[in-house]
N, C-alpha and C. Protein backbone atom coordinates (compact mmCIF):
# COMPACT_ATOMS: atom_id res chain seq x y z
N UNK A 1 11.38 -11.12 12.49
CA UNK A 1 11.29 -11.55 13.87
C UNK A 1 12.69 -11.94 14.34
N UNK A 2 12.84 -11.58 15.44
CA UNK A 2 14.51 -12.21 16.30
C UNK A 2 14.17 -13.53 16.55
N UNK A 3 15.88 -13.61 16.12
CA UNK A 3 15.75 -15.47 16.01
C UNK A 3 15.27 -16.27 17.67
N UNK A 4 15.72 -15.46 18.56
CA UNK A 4 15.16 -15.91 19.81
C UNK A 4 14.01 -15.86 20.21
N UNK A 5 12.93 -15.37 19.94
CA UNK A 5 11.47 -15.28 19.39
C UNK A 5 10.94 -16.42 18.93
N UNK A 6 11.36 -16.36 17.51
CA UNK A 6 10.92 -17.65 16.49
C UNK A 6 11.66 -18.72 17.35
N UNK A 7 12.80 -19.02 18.28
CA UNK A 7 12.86 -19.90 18.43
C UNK A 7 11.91 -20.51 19.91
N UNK A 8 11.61 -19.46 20.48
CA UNK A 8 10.76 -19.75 21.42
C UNK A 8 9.82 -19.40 20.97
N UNK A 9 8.64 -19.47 20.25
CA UNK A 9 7.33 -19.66 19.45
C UNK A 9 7.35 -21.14 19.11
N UNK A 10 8.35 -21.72 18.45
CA UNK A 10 9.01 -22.89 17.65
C UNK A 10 8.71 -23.68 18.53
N UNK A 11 9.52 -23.78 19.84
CA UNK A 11 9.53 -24.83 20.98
C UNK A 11 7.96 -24.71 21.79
N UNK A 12 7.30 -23.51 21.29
CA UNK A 12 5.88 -23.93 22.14
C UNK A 12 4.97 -24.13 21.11
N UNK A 13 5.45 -25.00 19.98
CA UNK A 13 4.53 -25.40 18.69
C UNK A 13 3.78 -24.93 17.83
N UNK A 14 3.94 -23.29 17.98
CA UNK A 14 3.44 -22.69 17.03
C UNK A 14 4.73 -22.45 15.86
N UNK A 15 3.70 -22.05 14.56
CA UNK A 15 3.95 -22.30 13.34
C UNK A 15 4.64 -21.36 13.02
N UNK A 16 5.96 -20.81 12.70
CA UNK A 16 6.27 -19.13 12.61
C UNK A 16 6.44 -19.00 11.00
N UNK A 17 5.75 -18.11 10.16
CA UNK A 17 6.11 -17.88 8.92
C UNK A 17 5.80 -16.16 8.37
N UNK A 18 5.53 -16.31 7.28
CA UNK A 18 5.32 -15.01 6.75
C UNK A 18 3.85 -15.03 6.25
N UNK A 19 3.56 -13.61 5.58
CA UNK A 19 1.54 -13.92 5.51
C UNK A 19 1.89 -14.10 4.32
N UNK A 20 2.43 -14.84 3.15
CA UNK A 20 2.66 -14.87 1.75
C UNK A 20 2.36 -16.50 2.23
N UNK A 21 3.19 -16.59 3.38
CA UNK A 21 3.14 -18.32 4.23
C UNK A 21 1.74 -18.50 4.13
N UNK A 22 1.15 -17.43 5.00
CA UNK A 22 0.22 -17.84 5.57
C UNK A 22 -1.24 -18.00 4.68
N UNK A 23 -0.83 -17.29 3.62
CA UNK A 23 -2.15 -16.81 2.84
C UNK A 23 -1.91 -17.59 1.89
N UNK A 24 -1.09 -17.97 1.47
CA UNK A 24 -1.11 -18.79 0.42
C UNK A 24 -0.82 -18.26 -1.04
N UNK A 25 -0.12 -17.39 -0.83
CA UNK A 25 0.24 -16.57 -2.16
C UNK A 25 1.19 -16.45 -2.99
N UNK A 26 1.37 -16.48 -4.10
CA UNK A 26 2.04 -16.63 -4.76
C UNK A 26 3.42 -15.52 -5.09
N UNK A 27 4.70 -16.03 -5.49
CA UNK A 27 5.21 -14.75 -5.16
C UNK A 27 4.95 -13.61 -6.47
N UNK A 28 4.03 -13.64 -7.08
CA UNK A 28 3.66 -12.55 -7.88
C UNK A 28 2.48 -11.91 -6.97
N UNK A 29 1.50 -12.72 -6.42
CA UNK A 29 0.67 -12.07 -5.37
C UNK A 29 0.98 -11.14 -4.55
N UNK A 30 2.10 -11.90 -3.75
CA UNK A 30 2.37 -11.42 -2.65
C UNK A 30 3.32 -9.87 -3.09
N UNK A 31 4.11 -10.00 -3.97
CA UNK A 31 5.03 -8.89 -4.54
C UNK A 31 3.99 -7.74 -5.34
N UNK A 32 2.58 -8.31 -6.03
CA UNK A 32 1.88 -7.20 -6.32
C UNK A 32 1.16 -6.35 -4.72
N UNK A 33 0.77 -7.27 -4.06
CA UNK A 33 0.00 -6.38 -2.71
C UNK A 33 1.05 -5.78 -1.80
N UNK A 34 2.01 -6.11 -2.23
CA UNK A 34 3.21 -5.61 -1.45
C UNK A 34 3.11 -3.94 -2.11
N UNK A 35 3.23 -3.68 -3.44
CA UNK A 35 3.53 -2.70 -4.15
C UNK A 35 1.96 -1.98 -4.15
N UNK A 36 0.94 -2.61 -3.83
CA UNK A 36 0.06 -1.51 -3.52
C UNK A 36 -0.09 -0.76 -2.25
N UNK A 37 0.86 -1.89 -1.68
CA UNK A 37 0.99 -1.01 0.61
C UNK A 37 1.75 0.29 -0.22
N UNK A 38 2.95 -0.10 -0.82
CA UNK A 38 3.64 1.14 -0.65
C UNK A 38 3.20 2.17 -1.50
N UNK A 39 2.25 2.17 -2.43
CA UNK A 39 1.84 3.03 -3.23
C UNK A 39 0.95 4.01 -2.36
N UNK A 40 -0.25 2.99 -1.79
CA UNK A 40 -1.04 3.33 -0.86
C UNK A 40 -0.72 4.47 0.07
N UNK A 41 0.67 3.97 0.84
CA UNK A 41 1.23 5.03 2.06
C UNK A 41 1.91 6.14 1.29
N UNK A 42 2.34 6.09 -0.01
CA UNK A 42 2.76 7.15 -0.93
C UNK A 42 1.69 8.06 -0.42
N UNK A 43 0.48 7.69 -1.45
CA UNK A 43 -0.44 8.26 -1.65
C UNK A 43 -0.44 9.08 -0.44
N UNK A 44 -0.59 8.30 0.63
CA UNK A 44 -1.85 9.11 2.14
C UNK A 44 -0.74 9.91 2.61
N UNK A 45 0.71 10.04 2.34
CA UNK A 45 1.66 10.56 2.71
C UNK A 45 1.56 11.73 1.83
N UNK A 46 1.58 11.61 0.84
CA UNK A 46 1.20 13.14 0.10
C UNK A 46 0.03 13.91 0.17
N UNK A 47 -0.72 13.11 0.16
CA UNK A 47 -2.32 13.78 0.93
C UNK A 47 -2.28 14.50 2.47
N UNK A 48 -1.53 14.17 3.44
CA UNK A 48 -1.16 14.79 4.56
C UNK A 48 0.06 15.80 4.63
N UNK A 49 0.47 15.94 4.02
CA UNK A 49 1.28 16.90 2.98
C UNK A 49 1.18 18.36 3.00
N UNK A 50 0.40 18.04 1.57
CA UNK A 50 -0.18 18.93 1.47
C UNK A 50 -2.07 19.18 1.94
N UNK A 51 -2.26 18.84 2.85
CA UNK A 51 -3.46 18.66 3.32
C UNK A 51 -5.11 18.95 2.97
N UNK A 52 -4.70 17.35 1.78
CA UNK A 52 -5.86 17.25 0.93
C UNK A 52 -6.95 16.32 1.56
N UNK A 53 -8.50 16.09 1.30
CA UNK A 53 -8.65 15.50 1.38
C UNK A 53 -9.10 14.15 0.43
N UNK A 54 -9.53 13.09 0.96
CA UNK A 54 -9.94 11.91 -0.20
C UNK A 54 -10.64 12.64 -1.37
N UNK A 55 -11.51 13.50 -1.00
CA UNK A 55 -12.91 14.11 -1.57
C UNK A 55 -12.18 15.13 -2.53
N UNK A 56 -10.80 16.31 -2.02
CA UNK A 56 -10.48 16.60 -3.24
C UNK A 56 -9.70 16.22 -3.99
N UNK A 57 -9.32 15.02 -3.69
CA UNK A 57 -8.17 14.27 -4.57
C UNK A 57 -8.87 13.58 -6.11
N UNK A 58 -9.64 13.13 -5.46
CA UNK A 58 -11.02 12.37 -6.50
C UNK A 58 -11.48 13.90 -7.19
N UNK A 59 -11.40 14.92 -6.46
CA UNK A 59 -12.00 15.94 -7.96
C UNK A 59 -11.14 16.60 -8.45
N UNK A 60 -9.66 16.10 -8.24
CA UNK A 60 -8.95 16.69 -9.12
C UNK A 60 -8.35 15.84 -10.63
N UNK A 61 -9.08 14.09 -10.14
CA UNK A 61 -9.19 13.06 -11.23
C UNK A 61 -10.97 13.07 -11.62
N UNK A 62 -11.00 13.83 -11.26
CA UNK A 62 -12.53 13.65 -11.66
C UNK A 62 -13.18 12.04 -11.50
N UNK A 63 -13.08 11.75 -10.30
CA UNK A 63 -13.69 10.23 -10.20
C UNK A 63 -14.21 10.68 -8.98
N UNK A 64 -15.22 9.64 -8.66
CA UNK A 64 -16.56 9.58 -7.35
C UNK A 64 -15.35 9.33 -6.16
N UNK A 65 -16.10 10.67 -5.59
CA UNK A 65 -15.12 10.69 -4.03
C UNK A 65 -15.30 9.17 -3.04
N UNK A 66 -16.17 8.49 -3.64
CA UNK A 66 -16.31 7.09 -3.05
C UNK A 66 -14.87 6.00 -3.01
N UNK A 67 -14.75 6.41 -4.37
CA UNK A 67 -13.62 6.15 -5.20
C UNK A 67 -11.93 5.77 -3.87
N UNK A 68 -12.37 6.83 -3.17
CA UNK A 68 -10.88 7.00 -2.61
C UNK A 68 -11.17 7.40 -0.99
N UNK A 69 -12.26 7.06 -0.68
CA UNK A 69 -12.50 7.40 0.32
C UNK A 69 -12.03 6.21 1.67
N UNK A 70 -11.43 5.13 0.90
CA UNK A 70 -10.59 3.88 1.43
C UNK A 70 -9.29 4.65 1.93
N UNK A 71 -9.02 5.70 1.46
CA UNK A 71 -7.57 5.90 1.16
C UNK A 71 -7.45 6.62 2.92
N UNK A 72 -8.45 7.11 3.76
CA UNK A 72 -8.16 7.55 5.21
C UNK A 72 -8.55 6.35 6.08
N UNK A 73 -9.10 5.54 5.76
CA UNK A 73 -8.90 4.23 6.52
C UNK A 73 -8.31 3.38 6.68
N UNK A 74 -7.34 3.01 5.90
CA UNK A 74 -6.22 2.29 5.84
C UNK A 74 -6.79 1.01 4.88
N UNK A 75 -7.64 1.11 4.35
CA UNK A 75 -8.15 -0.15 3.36
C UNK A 75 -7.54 -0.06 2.30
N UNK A 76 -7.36 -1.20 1.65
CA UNK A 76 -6.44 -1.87 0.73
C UNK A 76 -6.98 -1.74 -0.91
N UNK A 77 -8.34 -1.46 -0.87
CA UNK A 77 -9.23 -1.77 -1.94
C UNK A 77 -9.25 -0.59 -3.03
N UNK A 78 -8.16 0.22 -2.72
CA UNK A 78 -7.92 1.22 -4.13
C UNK A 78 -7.22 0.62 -5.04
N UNK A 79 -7.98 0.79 -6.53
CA UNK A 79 -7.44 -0.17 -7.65
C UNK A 79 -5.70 0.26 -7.64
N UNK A 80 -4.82 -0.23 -8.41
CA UNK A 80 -3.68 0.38 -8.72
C UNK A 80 -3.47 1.33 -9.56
N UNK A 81 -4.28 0.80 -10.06
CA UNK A 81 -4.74 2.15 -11.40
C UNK A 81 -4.88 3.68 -10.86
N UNK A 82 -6.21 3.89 -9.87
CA UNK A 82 -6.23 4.76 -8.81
C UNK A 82 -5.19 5.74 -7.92
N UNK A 83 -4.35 4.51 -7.78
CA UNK A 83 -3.29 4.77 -6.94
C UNK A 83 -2.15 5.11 -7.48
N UNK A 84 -1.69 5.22 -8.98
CA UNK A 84 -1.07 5.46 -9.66
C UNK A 84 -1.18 7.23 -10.35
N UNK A 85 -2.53 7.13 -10.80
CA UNK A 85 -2.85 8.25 -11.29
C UNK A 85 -3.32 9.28 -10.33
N UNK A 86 -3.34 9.14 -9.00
CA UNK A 86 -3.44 10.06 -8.04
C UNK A 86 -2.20 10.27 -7.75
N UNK A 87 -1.24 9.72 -7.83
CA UNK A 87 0.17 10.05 -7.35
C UNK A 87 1.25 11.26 -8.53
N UNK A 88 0.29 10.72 -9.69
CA UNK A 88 0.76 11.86 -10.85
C UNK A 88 0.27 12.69 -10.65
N UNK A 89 -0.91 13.02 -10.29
CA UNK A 89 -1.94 13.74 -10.16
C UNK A 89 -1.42 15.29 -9.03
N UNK A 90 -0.84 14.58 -8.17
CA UNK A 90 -0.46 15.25 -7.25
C UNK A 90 1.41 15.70 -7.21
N UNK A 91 1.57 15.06 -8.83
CA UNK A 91 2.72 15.41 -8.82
C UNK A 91 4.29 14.63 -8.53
N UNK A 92 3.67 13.69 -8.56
CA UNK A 92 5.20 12.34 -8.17
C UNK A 92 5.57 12.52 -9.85
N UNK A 93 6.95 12.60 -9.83
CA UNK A 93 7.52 12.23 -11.33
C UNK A 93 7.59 10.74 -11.43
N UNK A 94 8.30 10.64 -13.08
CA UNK A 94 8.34 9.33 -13.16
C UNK A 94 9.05 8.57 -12.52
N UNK A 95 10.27 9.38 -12.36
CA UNK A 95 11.81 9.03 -11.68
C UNK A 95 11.24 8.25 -10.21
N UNK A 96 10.35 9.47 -9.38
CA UNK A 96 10.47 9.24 -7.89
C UNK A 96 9.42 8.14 -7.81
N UNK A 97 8.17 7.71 -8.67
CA UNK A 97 7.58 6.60 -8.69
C UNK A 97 8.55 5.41 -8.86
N UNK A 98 9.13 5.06 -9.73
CA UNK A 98 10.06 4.31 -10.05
C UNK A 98 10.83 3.91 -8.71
N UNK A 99 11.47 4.85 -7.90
CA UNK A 99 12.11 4.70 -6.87
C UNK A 99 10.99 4.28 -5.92
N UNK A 100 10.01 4.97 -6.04
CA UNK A 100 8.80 4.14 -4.59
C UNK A 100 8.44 2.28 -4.86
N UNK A 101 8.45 2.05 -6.48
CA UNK A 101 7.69 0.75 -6.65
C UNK A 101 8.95 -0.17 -6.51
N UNK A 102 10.36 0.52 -6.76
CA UNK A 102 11.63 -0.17 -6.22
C UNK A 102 11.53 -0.28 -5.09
N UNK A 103 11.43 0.35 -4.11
CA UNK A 103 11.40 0.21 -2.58
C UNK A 103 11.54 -1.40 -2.37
């Protein structure tokens, strides 16, 4: 946020922080859900790509297309596990993972 923002938020008594602030999270929390956003947009970024959908991504891991069907809604609730092995799946090396979970 620009500091002239926060400082006029500030002077009309609201609270300005971050959602790690706000939620109460720890910085291992907050640094793991951080690393599943960006895995996540990996993911839906390679899926639009090459223009797969949830349904054949899940049958090319052989898991229930239920499984990943979070992954066109923008929901958060794909394990990491999921989100890991769909990204091999589709071909991310180790190298360029490495560079995404650095991000």
């Amino acid at each position: 946020m620009n500091p002239d923002k926060h400082e006029k938020l500030s002077k009309q008594g609201w609270k300005v922080g971050t959602v790690a602030e706000f939620l109460q999270l720890t910085p291992a929390e907050a640094t793991y859900l951080e690393l599943k956003l960006v895995l996540h947009q990996q993911l839906k970024q390679r899926c639009q790509q090459r223009h797969l959908t949830p349904h054949q991504v899940a049958k090319l891991l052989n898991e229930s297309p239920s499984d990943l069907t979070n992954l066109e809604s923008d929901e958060r609730s794909i394990s990491l596990d999921l989100l890991v092995r769909s990204l091999l799946v589709l071909g991310i090396s180790k190298q360029e993972l490495a560079r995404v979970i650095a991000q």
